[in-house]
PDB file of N, CA and C in Angstrom:
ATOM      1  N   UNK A   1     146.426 118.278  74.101  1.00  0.00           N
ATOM      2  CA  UNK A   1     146.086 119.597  73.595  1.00  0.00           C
ATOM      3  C   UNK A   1     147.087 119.959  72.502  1.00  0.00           C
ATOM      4  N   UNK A   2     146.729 120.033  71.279  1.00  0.00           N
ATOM      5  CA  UNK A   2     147.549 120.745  70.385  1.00  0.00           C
ATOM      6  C   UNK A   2     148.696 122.203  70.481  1.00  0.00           C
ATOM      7  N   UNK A   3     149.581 122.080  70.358  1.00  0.00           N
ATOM      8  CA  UNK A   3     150.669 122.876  70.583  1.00  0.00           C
ATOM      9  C   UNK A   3     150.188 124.124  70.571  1.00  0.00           C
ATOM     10  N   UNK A   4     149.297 124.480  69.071  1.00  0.00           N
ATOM     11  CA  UNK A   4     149.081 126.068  68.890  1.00  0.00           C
ATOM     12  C   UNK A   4     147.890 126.499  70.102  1.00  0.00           C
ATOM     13  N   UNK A   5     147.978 125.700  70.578  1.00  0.00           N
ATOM     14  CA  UNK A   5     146.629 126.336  71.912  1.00  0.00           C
ATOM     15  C   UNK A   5     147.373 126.119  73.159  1.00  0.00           C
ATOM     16  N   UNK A   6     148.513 126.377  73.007  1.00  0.00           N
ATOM     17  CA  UNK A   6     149.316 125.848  74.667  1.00  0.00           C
ATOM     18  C   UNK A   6     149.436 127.374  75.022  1.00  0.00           C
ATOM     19  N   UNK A   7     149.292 127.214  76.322  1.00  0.00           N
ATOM     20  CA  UNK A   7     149.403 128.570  76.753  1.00  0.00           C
ATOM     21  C   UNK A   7     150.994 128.971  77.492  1.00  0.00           C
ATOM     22  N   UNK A   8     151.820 130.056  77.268  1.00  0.00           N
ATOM     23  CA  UNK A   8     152.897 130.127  77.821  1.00  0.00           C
ATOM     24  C   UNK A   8     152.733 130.020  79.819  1.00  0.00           C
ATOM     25  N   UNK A   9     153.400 128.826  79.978  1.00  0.00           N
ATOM     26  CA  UNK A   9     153.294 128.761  81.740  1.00  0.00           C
ATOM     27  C   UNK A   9     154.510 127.828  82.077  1.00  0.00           C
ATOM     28  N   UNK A  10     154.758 126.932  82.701  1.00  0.00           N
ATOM     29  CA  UNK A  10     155.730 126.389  83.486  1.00  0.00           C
ATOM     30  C   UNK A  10     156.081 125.729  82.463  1.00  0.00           C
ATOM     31  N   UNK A  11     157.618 125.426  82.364  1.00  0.00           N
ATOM     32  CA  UNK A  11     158.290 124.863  81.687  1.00  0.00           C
ATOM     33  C   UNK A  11     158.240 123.577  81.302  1.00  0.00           C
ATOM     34  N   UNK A  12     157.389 122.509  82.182  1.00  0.00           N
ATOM     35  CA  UNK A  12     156.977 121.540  81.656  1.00  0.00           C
ATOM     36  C   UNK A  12     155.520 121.730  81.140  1.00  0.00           C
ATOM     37  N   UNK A  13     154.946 122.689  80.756  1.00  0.00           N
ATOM     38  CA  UNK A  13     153.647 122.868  79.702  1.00  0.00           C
ATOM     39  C   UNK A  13     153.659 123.067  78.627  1.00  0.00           C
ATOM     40  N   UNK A  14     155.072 123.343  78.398  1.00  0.00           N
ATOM     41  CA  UNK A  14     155.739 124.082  76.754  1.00  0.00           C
ATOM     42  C   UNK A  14     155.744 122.944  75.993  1.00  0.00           C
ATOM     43  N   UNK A  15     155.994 122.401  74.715  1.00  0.00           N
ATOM     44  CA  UNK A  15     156.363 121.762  73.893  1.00  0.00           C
ATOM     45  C   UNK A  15     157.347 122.029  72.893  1.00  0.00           C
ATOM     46  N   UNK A  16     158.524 121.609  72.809  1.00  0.00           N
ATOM     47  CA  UNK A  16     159.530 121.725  71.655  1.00  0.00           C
ATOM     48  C   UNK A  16     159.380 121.065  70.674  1.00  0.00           C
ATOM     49  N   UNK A  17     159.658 121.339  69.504  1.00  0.00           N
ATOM     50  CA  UNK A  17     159.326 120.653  68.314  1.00  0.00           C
ATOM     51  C   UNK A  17     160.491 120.661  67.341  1.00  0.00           C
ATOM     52  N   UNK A  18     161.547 119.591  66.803  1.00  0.00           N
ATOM     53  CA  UNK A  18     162.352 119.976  66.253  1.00  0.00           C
ATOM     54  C   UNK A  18     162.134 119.551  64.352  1.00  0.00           C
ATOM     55  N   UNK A  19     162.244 120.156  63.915  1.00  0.00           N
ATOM     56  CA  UNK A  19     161.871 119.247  63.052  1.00  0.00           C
ATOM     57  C   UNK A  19     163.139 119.237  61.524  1.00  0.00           C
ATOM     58  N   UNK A  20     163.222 118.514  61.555  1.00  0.00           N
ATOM     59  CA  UNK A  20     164.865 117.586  60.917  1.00  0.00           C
ATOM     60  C   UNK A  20     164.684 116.728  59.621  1.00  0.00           C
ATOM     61  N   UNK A  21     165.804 116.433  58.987  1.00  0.00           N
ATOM     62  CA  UNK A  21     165.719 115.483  58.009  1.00  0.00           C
ATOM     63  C   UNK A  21     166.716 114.664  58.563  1.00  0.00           C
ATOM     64  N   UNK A  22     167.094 113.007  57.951  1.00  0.00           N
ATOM     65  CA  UNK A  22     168.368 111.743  58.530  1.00  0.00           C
ATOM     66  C   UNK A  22     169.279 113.108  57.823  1.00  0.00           C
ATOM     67  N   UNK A  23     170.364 112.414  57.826  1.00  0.00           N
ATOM     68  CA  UNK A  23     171.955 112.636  57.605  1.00  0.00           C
ATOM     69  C   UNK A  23     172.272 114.303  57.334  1.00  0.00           C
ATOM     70  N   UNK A  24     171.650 115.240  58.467  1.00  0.00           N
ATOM     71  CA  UNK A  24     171.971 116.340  58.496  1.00  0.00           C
ATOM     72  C   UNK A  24     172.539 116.798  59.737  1.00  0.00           C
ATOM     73  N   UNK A  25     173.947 117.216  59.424  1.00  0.00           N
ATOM     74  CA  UNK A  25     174.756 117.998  60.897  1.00  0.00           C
ATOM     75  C   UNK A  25     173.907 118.935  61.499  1.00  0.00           C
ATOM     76  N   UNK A  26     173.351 119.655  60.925  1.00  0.00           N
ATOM     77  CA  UNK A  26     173.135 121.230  61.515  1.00  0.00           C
ATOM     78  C   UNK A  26     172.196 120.587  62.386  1.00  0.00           C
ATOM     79  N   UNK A  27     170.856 119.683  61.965  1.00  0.00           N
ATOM     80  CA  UNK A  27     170.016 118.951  62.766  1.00  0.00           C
ATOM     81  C   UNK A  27     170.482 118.239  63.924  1.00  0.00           C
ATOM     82  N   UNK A  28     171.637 117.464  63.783  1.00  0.00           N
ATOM     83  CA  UNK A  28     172.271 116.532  65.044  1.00  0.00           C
ATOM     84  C   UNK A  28     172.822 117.646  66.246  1.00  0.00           C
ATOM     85  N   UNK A  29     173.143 118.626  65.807  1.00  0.00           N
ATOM     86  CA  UNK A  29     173.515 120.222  66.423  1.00  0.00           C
ATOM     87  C   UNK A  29     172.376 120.617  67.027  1.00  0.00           C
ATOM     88  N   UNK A  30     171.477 121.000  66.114  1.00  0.00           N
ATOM     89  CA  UNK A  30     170.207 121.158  67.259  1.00  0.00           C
ATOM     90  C   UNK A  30     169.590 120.377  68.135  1.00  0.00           C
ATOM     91  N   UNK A  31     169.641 119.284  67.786  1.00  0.00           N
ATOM     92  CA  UNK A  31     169.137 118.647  69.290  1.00  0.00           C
ATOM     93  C   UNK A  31     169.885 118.306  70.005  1.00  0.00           C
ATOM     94  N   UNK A  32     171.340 118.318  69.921  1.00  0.00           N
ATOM     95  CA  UNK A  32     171.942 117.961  71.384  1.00  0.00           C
ATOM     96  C   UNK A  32     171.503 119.313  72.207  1.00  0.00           C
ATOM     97  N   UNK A  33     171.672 120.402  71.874  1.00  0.00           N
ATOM     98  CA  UNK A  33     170.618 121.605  72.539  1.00  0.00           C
ATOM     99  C   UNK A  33     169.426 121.835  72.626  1.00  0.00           C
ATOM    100  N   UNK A  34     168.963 121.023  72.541  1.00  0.00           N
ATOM    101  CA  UNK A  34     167.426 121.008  72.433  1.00  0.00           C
ATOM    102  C   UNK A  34     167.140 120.302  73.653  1.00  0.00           C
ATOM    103  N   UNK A  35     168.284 118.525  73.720  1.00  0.00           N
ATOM    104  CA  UNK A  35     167.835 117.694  74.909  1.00  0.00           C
ATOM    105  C   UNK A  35     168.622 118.423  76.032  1.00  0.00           C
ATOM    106  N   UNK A  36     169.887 118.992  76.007  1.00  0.00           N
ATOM    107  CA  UNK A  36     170.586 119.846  77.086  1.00  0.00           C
ATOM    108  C   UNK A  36     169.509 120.793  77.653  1.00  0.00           C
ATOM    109  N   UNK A  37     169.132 121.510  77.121  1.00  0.00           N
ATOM    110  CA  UNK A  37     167.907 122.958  77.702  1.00  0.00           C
ATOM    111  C   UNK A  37     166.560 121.915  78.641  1.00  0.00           C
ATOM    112  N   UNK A  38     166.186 121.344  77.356  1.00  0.00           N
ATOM    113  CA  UNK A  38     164.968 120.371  77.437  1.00  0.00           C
ATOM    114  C   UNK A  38     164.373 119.636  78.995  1.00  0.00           C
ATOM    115  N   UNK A  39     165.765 119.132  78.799  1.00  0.00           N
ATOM    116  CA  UNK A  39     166.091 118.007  79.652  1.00  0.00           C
ATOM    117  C   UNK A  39     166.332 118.927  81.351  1.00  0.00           C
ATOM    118  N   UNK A  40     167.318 119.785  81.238  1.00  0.00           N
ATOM    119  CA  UNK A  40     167.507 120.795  82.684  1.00  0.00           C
ATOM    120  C   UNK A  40     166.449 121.333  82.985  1.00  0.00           C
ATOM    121  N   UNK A  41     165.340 121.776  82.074  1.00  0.00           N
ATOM    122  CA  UNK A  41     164.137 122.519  82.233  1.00  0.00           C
ATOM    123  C   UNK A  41     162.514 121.436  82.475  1.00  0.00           C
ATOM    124  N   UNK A  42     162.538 120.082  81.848  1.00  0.00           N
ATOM    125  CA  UNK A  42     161.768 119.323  82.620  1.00  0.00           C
ATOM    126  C   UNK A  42     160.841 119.656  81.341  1.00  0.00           C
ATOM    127  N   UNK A  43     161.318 120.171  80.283  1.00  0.00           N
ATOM    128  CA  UNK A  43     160.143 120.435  78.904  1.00  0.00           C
ATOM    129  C   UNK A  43     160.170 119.681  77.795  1.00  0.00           C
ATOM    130  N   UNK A  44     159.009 118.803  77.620  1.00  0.00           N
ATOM    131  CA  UNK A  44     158.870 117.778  76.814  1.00  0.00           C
ATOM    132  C   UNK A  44     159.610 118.225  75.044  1.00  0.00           C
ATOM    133  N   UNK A  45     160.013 117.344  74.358  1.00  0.00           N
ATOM    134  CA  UNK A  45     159.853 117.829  73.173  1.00  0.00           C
ATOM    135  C   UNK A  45     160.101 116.933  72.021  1.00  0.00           C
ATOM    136  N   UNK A  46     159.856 116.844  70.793  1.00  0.00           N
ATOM    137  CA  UNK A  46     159.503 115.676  69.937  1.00  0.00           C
ATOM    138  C   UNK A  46     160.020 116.055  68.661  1.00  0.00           C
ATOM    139  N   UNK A  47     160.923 114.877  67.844  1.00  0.00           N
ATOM    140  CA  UNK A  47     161.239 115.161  66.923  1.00  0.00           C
ATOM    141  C   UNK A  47     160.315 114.595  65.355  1.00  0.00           C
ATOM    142  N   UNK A  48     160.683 115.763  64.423  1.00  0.00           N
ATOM    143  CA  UNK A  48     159.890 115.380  62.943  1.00  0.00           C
ATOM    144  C   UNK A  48     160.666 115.028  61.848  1.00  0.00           C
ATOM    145  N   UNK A  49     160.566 114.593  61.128  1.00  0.00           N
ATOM    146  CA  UNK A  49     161.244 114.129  60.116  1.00  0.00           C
ATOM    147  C   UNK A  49     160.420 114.653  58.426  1.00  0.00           C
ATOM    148  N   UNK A  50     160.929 115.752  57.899  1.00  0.00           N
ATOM    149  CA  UNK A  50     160.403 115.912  56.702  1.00  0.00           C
ATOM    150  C   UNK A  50     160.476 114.836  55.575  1.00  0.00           C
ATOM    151  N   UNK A  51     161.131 114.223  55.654  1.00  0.00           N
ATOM    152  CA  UNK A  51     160.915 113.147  54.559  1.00  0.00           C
ATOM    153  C   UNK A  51     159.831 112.224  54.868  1.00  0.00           C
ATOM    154  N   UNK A  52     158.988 112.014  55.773  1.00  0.00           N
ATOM    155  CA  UNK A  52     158.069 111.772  56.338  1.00  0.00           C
ATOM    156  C   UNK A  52     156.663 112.318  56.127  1.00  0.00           C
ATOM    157  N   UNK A  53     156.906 113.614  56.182  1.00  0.00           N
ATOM    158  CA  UNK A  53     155.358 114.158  56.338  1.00  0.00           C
ATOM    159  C   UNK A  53     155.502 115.437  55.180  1.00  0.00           C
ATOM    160  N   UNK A  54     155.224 115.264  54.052  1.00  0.00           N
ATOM    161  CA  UNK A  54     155.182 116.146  52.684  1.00  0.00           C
ATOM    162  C   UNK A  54     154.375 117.872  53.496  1.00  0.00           C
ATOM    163  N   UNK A  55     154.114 118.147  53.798  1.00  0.00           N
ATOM    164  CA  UNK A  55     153.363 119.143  54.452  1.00  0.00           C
ATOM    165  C   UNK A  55     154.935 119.927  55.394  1.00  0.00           C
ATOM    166  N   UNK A  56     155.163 119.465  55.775  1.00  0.00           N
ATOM    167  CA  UNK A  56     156.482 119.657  56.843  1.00  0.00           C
ATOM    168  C   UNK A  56     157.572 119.998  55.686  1.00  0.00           C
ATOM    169  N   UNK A  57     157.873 119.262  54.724  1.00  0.00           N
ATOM    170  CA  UNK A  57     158.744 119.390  53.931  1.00  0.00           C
ATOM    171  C   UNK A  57     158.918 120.770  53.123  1.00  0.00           C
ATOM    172  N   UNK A  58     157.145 120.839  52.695  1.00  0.00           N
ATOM    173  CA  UNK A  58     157.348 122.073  51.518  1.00  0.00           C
ATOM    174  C   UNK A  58     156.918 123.531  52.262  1.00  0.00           C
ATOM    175  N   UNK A  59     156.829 123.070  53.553  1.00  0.00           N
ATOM    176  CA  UNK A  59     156.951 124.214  54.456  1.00  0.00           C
ATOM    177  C   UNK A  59     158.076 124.564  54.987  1.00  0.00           C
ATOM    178  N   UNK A  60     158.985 123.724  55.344  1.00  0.00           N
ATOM    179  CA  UNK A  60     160.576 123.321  55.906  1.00  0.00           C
ATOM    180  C   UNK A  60     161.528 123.605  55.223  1.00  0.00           C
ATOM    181  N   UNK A  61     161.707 122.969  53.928  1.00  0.00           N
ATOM    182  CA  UNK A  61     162.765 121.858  53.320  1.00  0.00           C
ATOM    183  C   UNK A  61     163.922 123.340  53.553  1.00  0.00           C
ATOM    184  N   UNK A  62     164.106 124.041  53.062  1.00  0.00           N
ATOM    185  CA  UNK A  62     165.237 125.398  52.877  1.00  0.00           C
ATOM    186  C   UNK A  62     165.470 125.780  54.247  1.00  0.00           C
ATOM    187  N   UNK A  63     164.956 125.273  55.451  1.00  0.00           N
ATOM    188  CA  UNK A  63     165.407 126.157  56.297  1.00  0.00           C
ATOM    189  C   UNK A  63     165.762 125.409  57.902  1.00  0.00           C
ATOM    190  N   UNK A  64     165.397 123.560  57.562  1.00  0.00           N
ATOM    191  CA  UNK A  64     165.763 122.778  58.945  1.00  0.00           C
ATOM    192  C   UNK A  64     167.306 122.541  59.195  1.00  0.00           C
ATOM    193  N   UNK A  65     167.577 122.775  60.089  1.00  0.00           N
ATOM    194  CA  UNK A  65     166.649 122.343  60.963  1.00  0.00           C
ATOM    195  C   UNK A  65     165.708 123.305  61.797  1.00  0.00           C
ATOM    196  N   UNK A  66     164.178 123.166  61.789  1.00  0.00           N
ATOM    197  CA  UNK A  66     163.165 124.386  62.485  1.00  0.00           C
ATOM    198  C   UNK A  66     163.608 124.018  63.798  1.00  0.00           C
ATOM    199  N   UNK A  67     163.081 124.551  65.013  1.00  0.00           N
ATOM    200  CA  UNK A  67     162.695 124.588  66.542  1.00  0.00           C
ATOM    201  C   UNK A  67     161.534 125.520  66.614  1.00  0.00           C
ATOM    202  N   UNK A  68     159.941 124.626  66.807  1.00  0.00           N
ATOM    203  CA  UNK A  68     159.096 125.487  67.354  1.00  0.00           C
ATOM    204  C   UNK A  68     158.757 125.261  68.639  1.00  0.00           C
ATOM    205  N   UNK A  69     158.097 125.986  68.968  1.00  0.00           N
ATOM    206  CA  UNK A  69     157.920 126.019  70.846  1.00  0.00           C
ATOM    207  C   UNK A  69     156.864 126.628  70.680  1.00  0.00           C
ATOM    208  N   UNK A  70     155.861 125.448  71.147  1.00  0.00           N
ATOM    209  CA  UNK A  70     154.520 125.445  71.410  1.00  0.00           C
ATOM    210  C   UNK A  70     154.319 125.496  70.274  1.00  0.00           C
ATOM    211  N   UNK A  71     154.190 125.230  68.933  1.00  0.00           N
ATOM    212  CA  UNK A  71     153.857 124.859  67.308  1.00  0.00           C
ATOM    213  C   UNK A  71     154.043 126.570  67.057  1.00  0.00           C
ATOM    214  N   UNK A  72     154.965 127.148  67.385  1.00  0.00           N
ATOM    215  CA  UNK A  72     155.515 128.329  66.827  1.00  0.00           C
ATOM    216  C   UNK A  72     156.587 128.602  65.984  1.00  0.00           C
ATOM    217  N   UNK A  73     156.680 128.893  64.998  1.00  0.00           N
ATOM    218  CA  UNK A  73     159.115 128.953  64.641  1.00  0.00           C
ATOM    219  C   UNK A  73     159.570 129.576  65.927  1.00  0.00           C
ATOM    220  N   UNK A  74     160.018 128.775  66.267  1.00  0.00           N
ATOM    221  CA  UNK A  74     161.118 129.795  67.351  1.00  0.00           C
ATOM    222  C   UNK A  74     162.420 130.205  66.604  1.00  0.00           C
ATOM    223  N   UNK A  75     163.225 129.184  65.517  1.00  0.00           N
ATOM    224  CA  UNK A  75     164.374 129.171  64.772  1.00  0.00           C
ATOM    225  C   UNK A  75     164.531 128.674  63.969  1.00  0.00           C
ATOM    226  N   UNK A  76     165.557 128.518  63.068  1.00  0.00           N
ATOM    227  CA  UNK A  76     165.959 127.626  62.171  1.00  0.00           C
ATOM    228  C   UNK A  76     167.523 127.647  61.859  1.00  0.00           C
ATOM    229  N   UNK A  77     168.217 127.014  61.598  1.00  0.00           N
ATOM    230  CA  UNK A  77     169.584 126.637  60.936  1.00  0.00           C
ATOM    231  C   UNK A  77     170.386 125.874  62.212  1.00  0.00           C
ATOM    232  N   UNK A  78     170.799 127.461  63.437  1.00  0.00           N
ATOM    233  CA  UNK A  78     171.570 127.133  64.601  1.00  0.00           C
ATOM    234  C   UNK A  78     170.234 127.549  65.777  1.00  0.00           C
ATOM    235  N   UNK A  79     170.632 126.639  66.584  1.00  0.00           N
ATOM    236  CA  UNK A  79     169.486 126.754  67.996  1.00  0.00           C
ATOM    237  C   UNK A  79     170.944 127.647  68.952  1.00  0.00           C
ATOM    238  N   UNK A  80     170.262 128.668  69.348  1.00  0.00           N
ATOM    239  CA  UNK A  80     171.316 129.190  70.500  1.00  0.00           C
ATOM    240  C   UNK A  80     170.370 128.726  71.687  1.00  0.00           C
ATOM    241  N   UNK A  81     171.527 128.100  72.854  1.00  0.00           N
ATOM    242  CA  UNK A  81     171.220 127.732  74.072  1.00  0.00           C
ATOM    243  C   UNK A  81     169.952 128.111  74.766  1.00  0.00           C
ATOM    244  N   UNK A  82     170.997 130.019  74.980  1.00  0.00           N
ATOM    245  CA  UNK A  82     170.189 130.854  75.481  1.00  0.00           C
ATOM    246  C   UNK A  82     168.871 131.337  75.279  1.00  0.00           C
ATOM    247  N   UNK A  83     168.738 131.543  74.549  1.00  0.00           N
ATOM    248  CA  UNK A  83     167.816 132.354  73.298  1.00  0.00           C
ATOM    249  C   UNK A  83     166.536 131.305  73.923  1.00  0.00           C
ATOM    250  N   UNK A  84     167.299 129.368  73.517  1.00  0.00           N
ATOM    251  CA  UNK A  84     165.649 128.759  73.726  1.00  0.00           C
ATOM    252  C   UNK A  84     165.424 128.625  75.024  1.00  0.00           C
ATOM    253  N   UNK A  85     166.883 128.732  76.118  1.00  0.00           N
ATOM    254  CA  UNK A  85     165.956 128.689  77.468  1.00  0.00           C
ATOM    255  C   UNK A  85     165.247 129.861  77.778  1.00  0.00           C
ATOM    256  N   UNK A  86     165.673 130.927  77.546  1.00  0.00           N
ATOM    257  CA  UNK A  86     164.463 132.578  77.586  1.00  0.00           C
ATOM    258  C   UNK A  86     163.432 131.791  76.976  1.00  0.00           C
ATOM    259  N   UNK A  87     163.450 131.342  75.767  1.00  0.00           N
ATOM    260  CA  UNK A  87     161.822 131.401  75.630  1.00  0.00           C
ATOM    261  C   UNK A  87     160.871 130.018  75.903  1.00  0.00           C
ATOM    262  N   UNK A  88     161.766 129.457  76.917  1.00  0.00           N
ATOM    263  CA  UNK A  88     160.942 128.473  77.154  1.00  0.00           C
ATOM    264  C   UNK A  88     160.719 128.987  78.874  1.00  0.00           C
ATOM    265  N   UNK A  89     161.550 129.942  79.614  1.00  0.00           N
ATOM    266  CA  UNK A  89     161.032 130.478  81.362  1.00  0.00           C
ATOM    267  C   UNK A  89     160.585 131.473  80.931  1.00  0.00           C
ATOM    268  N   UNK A  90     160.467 132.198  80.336  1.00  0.00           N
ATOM    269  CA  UNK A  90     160.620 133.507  80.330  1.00  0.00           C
ATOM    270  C   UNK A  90     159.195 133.874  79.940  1.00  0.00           C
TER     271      UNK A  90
END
């Protein structure tokens, strides 16, 4: 089922989405919090690569690293802990 039709319910129904470029800190930053939350909470989540997919890029490029949840922005630059476990129980 595509992300934008996921319905908010148990923490393993959610989907995280990070989406990143290679040789960026702020990106290697977000996902060690991404798999920390992720990973304690049992919620799948998959990484993108804008240099990859031109669509991602000229939607992206100024502001990855993104985090959407459930094909939403949840963030961009810094992922706070908290912030994504609220919105991944909550």
């Amino acid at each position: 089922m595509s992300p934008l039709f996921r319905r908010k319910g148990a923490p393993q129904e959610r989907l995280v989405t990070l989406i990143r470029k290679p040789g960026c800190h702020l990106c290697d930053d977000a996902q060690a919090v991404i798999e920390k939350v992720c990973g304690e909470l049992g919620v799948p989540w998959e990484g993108r690569d804008i240099t990859e997919d031109r669509a991602l890029h000229d939607q992206y490029w100024e502001q990855i690293p993104v985090v959407l949840v459930d094909g939403e922005q949840h963030t961009f630059w810094r992922v706070d802990e908290g912030r994504l476990r609220r919105a991944l129980t909550g």
